[in-house]
PDB file of N, CA and C in Angstrom:
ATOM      1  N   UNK A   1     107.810 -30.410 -26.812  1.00  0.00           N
ATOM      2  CA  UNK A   1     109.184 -30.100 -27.161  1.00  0.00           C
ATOM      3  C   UNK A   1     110.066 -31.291 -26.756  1.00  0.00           C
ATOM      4  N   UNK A   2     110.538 -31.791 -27.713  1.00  0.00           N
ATOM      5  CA  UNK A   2     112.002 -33.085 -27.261  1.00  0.00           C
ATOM      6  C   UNK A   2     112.833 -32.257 -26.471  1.00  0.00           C
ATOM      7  N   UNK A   3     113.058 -33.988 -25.341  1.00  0.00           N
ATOM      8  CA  UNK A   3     114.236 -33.467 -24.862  1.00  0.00           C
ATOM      9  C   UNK A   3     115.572 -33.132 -25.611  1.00  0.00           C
ATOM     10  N   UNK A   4     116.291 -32.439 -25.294  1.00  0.00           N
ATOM     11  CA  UNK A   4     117.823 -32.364 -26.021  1.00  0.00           C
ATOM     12  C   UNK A   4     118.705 -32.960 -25.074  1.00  0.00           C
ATOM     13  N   UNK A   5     119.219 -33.995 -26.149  1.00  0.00           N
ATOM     14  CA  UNK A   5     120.103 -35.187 -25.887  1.00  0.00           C
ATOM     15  C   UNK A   5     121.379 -34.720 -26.946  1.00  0.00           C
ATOM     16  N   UNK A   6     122.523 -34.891 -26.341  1.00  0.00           N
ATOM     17  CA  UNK A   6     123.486 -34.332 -27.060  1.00  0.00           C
ATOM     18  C   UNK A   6     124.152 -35.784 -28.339  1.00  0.00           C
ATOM     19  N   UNK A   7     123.462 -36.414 -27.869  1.00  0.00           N
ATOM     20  CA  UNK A   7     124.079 -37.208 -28.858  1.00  0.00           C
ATOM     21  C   UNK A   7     122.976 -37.646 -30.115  1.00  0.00           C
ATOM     22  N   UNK A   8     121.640 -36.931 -30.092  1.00  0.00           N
ATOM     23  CA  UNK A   8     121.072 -36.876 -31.168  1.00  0.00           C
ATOM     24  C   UNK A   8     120.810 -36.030 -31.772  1.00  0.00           C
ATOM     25  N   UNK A   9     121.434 -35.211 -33.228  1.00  0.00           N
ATOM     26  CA  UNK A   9     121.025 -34.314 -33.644  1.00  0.00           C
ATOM     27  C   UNK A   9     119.230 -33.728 -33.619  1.00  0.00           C
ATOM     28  N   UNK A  10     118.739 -34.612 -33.960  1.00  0.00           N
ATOM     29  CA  UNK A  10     117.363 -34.067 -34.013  1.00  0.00           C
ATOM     30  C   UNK A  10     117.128 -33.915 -32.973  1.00  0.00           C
ATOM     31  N   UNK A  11     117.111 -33.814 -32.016  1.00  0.00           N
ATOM     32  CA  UNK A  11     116.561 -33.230 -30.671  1.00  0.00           C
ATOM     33  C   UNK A  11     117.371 -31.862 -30.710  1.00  0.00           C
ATOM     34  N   UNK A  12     118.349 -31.377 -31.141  1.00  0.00           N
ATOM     35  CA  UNK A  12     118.643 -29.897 -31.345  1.00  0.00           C
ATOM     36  C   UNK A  12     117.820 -29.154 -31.866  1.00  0.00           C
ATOM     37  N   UNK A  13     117.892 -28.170 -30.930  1.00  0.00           N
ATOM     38  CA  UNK A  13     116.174 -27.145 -31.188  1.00  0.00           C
ATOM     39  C   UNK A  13     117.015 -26.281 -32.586  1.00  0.00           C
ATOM     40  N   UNK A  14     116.023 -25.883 -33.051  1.00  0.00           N
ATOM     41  CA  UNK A  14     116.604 -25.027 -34.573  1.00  0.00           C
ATOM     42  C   UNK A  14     116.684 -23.798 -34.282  1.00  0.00           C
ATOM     43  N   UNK A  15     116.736 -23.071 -33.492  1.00  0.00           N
ATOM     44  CA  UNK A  15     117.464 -21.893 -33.506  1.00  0.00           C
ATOM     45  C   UNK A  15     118.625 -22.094 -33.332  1.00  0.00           C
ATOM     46  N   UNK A  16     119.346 -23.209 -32.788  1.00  0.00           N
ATOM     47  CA  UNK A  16     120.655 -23.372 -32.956  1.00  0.00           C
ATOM     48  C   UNK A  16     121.232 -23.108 -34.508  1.00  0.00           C
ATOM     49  N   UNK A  17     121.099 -22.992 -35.281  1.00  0.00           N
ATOM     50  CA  UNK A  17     121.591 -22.983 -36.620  1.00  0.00           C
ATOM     51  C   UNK A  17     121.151 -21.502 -36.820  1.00  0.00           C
ATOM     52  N   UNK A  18     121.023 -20.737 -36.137  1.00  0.00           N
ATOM     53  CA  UNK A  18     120.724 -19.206 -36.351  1.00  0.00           C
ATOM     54  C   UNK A  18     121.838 -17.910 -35.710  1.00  0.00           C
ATOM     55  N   UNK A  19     122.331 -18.945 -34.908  1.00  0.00           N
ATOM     56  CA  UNK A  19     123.146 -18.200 -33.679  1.00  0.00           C
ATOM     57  C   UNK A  19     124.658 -18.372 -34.436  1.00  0.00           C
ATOM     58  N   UNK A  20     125.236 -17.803 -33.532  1.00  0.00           N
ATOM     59  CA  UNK A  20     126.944 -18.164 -34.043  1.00  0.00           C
ATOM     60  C   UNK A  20     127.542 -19.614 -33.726  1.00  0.00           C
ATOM     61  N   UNK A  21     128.435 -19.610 -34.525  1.00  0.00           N
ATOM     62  CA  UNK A  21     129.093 -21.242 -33.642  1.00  0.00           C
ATOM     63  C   UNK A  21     129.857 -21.179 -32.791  1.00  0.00           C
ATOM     64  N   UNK A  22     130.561 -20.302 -32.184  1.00  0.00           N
ATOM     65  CA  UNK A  22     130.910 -20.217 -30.976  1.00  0.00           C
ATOM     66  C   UNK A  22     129.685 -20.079 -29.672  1.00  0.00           C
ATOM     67  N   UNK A  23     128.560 -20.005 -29.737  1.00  0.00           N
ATOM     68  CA  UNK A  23     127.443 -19.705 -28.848  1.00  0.00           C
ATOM     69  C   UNK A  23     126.459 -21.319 -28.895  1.00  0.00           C
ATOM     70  N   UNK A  24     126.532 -21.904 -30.581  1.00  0.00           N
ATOM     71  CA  UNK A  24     126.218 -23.067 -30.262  1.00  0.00           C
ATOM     72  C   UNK A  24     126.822 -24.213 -29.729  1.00  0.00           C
ATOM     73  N   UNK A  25     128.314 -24.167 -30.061  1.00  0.00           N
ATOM     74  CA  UNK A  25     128.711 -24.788 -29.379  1.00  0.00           C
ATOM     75  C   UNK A  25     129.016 -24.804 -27.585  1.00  0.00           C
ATOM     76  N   UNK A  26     129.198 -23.720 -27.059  1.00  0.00           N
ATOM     77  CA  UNK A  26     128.875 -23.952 -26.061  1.00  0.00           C
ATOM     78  C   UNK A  26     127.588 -24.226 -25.526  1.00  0.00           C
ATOM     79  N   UNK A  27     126.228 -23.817 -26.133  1.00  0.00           N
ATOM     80  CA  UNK A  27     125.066 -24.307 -26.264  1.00  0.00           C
ATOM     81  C   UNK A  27     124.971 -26.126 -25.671  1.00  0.00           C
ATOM     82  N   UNK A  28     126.013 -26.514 -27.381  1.00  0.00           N
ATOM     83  CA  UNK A  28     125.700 -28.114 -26.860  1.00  0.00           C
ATOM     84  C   UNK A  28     127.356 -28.598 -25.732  1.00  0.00           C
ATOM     85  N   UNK A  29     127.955 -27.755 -25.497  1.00  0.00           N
ATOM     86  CA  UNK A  29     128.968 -28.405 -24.037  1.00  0.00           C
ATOM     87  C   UNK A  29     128.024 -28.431 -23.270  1.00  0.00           C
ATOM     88  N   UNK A  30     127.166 -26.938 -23.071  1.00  0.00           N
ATOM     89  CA  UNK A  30     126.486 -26.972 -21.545  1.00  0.00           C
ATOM     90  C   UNK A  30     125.412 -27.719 -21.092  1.00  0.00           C
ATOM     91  N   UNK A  31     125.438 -28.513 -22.198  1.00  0.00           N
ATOM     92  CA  UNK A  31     124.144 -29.581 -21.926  1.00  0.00           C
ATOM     93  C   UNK A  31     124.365 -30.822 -22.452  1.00  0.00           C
ATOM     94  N   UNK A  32     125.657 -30.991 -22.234  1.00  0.00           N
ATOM     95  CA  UNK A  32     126.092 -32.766 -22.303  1.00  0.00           C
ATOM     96  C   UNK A  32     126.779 -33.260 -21.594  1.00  0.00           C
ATOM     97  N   UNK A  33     126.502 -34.117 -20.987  1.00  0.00           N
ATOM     98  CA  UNK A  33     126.631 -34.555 -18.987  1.00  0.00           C
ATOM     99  C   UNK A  33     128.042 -34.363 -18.978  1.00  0.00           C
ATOM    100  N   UNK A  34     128.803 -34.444 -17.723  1.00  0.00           N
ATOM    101  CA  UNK A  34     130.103 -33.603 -17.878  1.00  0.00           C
ATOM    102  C   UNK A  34     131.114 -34.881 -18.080  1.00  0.00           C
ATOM    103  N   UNK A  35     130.748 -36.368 -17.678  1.00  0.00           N
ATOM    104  CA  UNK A  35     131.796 -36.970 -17.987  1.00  0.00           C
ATOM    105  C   UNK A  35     132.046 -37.771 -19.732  1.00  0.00           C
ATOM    106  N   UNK A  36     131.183 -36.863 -20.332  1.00  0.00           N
ATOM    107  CA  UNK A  36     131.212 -37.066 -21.731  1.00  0.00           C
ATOM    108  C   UNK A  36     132.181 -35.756 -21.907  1.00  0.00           C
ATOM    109  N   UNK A  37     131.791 -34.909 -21.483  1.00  0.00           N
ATOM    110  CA  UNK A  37     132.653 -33.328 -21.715  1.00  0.00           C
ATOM    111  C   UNK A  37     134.025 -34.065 -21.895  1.00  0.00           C
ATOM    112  N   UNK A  38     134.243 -34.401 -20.743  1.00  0.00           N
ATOM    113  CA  UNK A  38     135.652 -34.604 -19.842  1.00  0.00           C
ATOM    114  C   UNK A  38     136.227 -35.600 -21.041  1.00  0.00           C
ATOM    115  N   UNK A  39     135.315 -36.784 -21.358  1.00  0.00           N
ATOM    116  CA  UNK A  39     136.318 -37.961 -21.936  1.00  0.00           C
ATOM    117  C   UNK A  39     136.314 -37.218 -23.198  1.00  0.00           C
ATOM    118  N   UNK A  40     136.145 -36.128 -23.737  1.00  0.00           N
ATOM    119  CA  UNK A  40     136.099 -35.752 -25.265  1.00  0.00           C
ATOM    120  C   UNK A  40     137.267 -34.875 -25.237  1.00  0.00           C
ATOM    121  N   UNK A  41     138.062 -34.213 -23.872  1.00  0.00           N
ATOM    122  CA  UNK A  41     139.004 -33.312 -23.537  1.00  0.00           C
ATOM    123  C   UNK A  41     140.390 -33.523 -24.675  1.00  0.00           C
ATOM    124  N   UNK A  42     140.679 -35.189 -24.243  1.00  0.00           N
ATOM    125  CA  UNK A  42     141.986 -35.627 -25.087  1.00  0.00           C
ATOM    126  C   UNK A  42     142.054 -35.607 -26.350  1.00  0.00           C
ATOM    127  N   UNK A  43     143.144 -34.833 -26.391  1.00  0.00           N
ATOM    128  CA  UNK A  43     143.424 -34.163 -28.100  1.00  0.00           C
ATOM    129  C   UNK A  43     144.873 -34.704 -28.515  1.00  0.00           C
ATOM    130  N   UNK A  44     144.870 -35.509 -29.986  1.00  0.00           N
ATOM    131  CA  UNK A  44     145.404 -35.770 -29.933  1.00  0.00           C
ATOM    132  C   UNK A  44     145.871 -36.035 -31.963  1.00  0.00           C
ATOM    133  N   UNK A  45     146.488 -36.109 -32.293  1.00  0.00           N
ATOM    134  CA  UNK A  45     146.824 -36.148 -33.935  1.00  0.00           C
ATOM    135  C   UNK A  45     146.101 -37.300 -34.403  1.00  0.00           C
ATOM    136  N   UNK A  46     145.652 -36.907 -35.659  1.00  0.00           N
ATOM    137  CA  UNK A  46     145.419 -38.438 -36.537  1.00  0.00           C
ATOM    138  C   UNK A  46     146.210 -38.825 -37.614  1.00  0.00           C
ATOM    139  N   UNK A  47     146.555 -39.826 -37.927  1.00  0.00           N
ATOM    140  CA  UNK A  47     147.192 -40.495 -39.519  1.00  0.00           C
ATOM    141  C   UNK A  47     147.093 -39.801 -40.383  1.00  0.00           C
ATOM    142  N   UNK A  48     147.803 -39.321 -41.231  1.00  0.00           N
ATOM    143  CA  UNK A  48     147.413 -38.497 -42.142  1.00  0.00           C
ATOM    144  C   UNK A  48     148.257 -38.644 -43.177  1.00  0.00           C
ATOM    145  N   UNK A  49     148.080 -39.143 -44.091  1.00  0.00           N
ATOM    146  CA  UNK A  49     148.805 -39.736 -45.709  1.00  0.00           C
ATOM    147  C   UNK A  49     149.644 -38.522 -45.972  1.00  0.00           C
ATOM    148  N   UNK A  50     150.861 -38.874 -46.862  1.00  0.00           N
ATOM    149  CA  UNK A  50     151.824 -37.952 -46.926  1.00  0.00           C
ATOM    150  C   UNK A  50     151.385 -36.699 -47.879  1.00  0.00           C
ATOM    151  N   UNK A  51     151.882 -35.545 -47.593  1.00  0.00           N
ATOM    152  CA  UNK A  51     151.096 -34.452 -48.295  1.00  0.00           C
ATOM    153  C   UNK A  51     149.641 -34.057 -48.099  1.00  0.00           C
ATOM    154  N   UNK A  52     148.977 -34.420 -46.871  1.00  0.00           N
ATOM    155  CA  UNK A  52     147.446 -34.510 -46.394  1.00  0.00           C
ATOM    156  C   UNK A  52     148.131 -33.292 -44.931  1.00  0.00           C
ATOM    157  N   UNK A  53     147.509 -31.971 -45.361  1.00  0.00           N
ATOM    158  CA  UNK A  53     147.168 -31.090 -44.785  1.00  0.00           C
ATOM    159  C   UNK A  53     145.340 -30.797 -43.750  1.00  0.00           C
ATOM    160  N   UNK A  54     145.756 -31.004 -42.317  1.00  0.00           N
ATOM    161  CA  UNK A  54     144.886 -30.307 -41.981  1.00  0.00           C
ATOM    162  C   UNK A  54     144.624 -29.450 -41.158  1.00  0.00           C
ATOM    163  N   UNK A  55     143.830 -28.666 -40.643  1.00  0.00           N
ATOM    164  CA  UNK A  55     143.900 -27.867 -39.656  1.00  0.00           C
ATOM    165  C   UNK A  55     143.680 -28.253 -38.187  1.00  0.00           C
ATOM    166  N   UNK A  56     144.963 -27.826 -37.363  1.00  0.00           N
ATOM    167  CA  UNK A  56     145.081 -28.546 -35.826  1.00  0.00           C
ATOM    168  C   UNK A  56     143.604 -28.687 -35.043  1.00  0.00           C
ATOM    169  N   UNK A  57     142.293 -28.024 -35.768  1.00  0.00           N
ATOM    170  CA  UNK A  57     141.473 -27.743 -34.661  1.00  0.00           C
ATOM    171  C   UNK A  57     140.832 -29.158 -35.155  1.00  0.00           C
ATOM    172  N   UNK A  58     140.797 -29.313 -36.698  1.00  0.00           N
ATOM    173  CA  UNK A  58     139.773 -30.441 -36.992  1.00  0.00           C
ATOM    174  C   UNK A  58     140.954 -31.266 -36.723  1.00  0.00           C
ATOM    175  N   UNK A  59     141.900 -31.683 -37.198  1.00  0.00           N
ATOM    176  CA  UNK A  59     142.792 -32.923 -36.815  1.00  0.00           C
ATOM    177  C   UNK A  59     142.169 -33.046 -35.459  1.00  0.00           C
ATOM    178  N   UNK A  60     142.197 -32.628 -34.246  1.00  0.00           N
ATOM    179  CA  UNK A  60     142.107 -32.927 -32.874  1.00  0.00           C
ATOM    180  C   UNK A  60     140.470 -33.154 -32.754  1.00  0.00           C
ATOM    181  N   UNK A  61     139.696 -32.790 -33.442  1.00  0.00           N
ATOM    182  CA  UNK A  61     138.117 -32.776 -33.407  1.00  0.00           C
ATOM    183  C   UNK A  61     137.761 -34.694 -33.926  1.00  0.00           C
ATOM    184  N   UNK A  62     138.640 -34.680 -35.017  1.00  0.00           N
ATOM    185  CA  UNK A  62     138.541 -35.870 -35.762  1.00  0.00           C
ATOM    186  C   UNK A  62     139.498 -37.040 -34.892  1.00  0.00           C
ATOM    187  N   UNK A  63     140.160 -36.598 -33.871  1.00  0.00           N
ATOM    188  CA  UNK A  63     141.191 -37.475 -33.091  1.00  0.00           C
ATOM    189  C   UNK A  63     139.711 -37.949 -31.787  1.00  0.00           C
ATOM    190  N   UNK A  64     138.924 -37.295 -31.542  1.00  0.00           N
ATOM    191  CA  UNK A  64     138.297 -37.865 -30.345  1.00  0.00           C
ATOM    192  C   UNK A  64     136.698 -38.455 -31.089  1.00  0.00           C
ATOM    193  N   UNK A  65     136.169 -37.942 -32.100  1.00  0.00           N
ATOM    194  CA  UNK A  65     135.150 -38.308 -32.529  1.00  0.00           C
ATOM    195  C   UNK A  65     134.110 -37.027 -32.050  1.00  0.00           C
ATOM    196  N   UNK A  66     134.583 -36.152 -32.168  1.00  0.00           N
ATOM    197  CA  UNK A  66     133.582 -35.485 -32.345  1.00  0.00           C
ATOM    198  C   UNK A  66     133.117 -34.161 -33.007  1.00  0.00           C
ATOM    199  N   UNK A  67     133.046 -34.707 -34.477  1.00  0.00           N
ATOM    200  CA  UNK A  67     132.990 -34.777 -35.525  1.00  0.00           C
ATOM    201  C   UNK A  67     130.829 -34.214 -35.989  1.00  0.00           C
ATOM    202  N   UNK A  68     130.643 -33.646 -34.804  1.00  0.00           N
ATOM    203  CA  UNK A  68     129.316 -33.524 -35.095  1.00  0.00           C
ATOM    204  C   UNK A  68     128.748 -32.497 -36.208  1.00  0.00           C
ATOM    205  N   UNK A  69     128.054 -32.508 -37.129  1.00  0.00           N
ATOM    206  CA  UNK A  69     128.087 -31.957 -38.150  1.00  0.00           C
ATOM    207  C   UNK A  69     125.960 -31.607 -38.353  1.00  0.00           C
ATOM    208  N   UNK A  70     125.973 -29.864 -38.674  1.00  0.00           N
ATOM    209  CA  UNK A  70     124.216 -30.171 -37.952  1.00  0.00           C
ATOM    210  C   UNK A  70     124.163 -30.473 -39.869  1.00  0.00           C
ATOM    211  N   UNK A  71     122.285 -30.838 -39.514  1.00  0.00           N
ATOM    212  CA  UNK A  71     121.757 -31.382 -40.598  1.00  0.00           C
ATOM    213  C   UNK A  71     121.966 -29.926 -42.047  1.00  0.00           C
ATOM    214  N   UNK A  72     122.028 -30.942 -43.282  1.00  0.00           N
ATOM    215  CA  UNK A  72     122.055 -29.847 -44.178  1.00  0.00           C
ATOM    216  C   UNK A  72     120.898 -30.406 -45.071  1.00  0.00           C
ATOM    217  N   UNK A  73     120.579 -29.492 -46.188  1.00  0.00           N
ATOM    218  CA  UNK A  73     119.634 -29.695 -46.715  1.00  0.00           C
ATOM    219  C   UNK A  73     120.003 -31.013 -47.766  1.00  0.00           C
ATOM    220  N   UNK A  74     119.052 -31.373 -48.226  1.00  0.00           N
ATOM    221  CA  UNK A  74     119.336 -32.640 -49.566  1.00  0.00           C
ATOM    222  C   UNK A  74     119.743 -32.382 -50.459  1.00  0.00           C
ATOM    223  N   UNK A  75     120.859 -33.182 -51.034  1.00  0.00           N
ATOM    224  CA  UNK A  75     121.526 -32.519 -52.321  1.00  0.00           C
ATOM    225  C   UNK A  75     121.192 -33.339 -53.167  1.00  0.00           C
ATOM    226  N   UNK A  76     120.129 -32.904 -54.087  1.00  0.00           N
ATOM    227  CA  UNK A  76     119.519 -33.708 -54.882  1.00  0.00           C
ATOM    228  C   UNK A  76     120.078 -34.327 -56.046  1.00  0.00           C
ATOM    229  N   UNK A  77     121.165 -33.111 -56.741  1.00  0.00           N
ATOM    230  CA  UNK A  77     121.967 -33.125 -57.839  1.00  0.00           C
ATOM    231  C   UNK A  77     123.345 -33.882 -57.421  1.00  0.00           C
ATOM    232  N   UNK A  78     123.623 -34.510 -55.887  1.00  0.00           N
ATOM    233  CA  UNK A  78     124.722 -35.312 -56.010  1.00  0.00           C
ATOM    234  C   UNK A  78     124.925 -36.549 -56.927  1.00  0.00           C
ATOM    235  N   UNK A  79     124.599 -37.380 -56.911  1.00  0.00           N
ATOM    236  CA  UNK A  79     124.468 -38.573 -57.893  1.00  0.00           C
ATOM    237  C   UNK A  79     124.713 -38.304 -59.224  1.00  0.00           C
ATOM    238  N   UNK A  80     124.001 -37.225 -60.203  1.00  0.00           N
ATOM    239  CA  UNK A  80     124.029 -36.615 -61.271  1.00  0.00           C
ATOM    240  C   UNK A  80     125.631 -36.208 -61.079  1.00  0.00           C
ATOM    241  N   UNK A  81     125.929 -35.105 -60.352  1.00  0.00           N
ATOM    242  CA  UNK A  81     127.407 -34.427 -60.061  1.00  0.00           C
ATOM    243  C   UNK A  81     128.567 -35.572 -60.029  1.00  0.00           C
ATOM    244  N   UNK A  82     128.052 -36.910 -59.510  1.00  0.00           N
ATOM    245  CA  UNK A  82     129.494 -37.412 -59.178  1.00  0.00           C
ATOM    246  C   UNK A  82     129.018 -38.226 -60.666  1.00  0.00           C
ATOM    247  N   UNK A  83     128.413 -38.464 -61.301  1.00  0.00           N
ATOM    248  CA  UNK A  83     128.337 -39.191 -62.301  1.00  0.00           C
ATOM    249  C   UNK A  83     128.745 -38.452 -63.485  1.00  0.00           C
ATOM    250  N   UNK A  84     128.983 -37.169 -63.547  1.00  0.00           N
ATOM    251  CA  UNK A  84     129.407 -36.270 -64.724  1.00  0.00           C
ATOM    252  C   UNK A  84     130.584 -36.239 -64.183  1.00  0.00           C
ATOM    253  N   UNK A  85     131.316 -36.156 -62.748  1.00  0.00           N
ATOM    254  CA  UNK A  85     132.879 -36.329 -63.084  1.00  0.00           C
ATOM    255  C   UNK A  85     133.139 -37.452 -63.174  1.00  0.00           C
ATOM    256  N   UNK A  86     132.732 -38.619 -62.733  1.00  0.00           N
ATOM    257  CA  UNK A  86     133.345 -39.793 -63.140  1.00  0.00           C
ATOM    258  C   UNK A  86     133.483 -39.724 -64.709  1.00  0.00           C
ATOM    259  N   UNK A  87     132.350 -38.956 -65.529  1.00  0.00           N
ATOM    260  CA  UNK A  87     132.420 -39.134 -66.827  1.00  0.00           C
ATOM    261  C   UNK A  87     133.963 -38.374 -67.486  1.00  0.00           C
ATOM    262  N   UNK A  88     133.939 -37.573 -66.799  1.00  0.00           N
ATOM    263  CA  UNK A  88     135.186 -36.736 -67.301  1.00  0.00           C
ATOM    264  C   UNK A  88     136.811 -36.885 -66.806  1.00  0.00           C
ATOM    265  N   UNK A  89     136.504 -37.675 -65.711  1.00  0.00           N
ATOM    266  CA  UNK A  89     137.684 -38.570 -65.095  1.00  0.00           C
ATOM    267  C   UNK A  89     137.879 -39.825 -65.858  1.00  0.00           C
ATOM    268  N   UNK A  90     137.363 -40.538 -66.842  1.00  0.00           N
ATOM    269  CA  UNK A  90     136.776 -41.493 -67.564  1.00  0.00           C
ATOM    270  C   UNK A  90     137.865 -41.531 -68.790  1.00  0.00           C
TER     271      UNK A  90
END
């Protein structure tokens, strides 16, 4: 079994993606050394182009970098998808 290192997704055991996200996330606080905790505390606004709405939790998530996002499956049909709207944006 890998160790779990909070700063590499793949070392997150996969029942994490089974549980709630309030349970995983404290999952990965309680096991990422505390003066990483601590320096991730400061919350703070980001730039945001005029008419660019976001929500205070991600604005402040996206203000410290941590922005962790678990793995999703392959989207095979992206390339195809952005190439049929470019066609229709065209």
């Amino acid at each position: 079994m890998p160790v779990f290192r909070y700063d590499i997704p793949s070392s997150y055991p996969d029942w994490l993606l089974t549980v709630s996200l309030p349970r995983a996330i404290d999952y990965i606080i309680l096991n990422t050394p505390v003066n990483i905790v601590l320096a991730s505390q400061f919350k703070s606004h980001v730039h945001r182009s005029p008419n660019v709405n976001l929500p205070l939790e991600i604005e402040q998530q996206l203000s410290v970098g941590m922005n962790y996002m678990f793995k999703r499956k392959r989207n095979t049909k992206l390339i195809k998808n952005a190439w049929l709207d470019f066609e229709q944006r065209l």
